[in-house]
Protein backbone atom coordinates (compact mmCIF):
# COMPACT_ATOMS: atom_id res chain seq x y z
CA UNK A 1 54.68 -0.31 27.96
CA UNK A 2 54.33 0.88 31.05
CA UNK A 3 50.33 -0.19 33.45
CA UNK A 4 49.09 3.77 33.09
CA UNK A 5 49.89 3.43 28.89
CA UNK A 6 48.39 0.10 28.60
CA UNK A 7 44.92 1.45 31.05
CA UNK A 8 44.60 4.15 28.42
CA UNK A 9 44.80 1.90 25.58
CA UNK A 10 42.53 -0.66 27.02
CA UNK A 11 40.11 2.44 27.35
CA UNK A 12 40.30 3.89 24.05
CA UNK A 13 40.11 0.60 22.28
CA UNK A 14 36.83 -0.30 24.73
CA UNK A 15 35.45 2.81 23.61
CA UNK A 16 36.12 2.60 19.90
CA UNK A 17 34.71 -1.04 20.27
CA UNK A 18 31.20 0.70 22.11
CA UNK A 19 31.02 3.30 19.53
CA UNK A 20 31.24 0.49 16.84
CA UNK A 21 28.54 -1.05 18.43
CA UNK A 22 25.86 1.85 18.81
CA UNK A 23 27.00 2.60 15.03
CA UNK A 24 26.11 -1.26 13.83
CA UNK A 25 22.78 -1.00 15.81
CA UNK A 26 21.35 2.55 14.22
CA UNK A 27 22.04 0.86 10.89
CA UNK A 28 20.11 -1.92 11.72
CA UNK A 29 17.63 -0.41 13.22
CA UNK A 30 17.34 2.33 10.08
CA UNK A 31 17.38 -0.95 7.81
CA UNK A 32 13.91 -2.08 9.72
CA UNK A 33 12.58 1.66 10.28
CA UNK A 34 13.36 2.36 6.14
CA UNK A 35 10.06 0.41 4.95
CA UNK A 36 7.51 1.79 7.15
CA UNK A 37 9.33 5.22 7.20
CA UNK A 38 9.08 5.24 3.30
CA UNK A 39 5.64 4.03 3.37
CA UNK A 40 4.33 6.59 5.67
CA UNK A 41 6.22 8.97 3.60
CA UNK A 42 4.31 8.01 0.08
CA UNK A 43 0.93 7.99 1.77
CA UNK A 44 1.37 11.82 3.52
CA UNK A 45 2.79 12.92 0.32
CA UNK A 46 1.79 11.12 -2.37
CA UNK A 47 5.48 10.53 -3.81
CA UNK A 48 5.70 7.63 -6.06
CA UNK A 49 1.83 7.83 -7.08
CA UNK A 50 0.71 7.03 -3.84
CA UNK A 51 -2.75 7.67 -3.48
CA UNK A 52 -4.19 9.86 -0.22
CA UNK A 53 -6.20 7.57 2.03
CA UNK A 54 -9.38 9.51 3.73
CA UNK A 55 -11.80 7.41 6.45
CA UNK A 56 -14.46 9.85 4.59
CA UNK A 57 -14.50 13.10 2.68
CA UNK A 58 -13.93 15.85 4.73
CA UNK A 59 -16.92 17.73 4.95
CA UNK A 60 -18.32 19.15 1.19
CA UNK A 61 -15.87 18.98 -1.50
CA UNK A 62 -15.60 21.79 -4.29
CA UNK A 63 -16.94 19.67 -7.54
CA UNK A 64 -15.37 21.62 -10.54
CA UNK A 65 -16.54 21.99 -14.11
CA UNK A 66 -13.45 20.91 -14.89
CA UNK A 67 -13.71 17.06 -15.92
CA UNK A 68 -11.03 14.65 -16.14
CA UNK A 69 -10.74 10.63 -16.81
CA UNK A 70 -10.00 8.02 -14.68
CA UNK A 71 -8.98 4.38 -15.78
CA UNK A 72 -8.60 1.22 -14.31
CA UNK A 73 -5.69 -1.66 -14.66
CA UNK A 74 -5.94 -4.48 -13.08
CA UNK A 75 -3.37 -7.00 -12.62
CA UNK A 76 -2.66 -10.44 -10.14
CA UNK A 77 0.69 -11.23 -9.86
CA UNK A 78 1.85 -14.47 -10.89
CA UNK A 79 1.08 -17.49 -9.13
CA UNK A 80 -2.44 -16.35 -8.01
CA UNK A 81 -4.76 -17.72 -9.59
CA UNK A 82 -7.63 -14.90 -9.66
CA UNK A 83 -9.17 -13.67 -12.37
CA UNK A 84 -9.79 -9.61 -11.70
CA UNK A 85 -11.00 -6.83 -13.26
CA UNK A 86 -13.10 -3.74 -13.50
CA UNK A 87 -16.56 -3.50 -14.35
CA UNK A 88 -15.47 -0.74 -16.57
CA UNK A 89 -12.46 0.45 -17.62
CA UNK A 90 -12.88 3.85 -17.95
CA UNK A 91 -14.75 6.87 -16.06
CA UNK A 92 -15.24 10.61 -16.37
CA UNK A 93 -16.15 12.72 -13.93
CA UNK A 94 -15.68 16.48 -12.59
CA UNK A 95 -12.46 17.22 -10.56
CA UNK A 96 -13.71 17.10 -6.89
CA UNK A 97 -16.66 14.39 -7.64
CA UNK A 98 -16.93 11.68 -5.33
CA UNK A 99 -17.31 8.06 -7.64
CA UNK A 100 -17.54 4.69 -6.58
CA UNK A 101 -16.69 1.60 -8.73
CA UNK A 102 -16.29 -1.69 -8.41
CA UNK A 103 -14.32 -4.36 -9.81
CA UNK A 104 -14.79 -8.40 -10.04
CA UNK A 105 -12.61 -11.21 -8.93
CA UNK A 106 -12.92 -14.67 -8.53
CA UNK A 107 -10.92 -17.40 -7.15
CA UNK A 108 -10.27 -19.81 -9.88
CA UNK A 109 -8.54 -22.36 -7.60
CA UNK A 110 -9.62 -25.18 -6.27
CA UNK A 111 -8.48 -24.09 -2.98
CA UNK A 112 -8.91 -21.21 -0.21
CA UNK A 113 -6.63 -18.31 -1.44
CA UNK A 114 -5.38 -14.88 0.86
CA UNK A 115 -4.40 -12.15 -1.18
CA UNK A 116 -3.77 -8.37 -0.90
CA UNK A 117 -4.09 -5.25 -3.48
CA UNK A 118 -1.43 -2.88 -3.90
CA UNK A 119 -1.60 0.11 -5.70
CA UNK A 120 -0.75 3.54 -7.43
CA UNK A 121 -1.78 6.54 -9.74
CA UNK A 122 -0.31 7.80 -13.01
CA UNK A 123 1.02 9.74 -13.59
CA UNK A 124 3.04 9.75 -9.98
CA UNK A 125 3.08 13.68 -9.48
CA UNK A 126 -1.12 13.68 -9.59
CA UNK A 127 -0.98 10.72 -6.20
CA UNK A 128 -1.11 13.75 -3.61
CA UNK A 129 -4.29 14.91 -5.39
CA UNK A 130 -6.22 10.98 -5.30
CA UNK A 131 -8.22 10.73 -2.39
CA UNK A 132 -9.78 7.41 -1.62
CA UNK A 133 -12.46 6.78 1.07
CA UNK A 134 -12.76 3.76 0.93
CA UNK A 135 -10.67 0.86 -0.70
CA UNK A 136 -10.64 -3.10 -1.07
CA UNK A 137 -6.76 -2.59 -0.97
CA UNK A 138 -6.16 -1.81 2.61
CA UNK A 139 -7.05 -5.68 4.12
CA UNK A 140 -5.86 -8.55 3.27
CA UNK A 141 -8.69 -11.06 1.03
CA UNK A 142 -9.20 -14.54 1.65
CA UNK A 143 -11.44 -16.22 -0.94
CA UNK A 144 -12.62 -19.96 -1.13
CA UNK A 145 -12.57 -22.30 -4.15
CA UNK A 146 -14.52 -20.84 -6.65
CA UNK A 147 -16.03 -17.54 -5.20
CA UNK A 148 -16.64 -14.73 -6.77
CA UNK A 149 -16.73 -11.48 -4.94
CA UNK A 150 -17.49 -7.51 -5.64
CA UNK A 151 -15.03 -4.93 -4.61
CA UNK A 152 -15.56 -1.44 -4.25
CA UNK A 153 -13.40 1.45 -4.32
CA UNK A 154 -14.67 4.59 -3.44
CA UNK A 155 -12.59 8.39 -4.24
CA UNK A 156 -12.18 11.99 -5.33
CA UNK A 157 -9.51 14.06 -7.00
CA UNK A 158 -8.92 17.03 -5.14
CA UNK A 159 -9.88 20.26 -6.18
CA UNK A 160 -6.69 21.89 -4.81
CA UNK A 161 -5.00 19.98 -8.40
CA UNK A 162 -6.12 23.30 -10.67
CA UNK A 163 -3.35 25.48 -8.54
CA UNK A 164 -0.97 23.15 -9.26
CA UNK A 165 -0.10 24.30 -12.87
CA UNK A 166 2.02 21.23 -13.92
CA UNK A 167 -1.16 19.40 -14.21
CA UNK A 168 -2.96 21.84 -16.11
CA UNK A 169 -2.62 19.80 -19.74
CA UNK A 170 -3.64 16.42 -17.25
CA UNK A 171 -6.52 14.88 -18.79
CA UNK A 172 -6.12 11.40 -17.38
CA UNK A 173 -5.17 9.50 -14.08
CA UNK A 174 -4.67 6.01 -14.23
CA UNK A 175 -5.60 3.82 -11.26
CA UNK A 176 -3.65 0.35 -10.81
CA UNK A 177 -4.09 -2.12 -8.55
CA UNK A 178 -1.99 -5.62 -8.15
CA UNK A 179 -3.14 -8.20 -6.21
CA UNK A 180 -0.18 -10.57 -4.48
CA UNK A 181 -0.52 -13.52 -2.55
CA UNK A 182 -0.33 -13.62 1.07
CA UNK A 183 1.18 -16.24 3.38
CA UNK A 184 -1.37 -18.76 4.58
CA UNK A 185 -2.31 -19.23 7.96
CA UNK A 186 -0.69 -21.76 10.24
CA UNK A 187 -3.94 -24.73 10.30
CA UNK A 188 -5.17 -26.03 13.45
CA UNK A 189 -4.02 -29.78 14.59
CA UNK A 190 -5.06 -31.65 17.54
CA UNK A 191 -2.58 -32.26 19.80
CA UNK A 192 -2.31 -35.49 21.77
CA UNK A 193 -5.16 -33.95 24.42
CA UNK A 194 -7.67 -34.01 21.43
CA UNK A 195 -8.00 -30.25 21.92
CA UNK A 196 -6.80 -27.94 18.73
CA UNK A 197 -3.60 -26.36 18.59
CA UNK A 198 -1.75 -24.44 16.33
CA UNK A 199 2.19 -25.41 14.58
């Protein structure tokens, strides 16, 4: 093979080899981006039974004579030892009427406990139209040995459900939440200076 044959070789396998590479590092980079891309996605659109998350209701909200109920499920998942539920199980109220309730947990080990809520609507087509303003769920909870606390969830269904016609036989929405446990934090030693220092 003659130097110019084996240049252009060299070439084409160097940039088959780059090409491989860029390829290999969009798929790992769409791996990491997937999660957060998919989460942002449920949240604008309410896929999945995503609720809508509002800082606070947008000016005055349409309240409709049309009336619908809401329940509550709670659930911890297992391994966390909390003990959580709502103060009542079930509510009605008019589509576009902002209600607040609140649900109990307590701690019910004998140690300092960080957990987090997840959650979702059914049925999943009705989570673009479940506003909450405000929501235990979106920090993490850290609870000591024995405390009991008061959580409060605050939302609306949005008026703009009664044009969509699918949900016109809808009588009920059915809020869940899961709590999970969270990682504890790294605890402070003292290092060798006496001062505190984290592992």
């Amino acid at each position: 093979m003659s130097a110019t044959a084996q240049n252009k070789k060299l070439k084409r396998d160097v940039i088959v080899a780059g090409a491989c590479g860029v390829f290999v590092a969009c798929m790992v980079g769409a791996a990491f981006a997937a999660v957060p891309f998919y989460n942002w996605f449920c949240r604008t659109t309410g896929f999945g039974g995503t609720p809508q998350i509002a800082e606070k209701s947008a000016g005055p909200v349409q309240v409709l004579d049309r009336t619908i109920y809401i329940r509550f499920d709670s659930n911890v998942a297992p391994g966390l030892p909390w003990l959580f539920q709502p103060e009542q199980n079930e509510i009605k109220l008019r589509i576009g009427e902002v209600a607040t309730v609140h649900y109990k947990v307590i701690n019910e080990a004998a140690r300092t406990i960080t957990a987090q809520a997840a959650y979702n609507v059914s049925p999943p087509t009705v989570g673009g139209y479940f506003t909450k303003i405000n929501c235990f769920c979106f920090t993490q909870q850290t609870m000591k040995p024995g405390e009991t606390r008061e959580m409060t969830v605050v939302f609306y269904v949005d008026p703009s459900i009664v044009k969509d016609h699918d949900q016109d036989d809808l009588n009920t929405i059915t809020l869940s939440y899961t709590f999970y446990r969270q990682a504890e934090p790294a605890a402070p030693v003292a290092d060798a200076s006496g001062k505190n220092s984290k592992l």
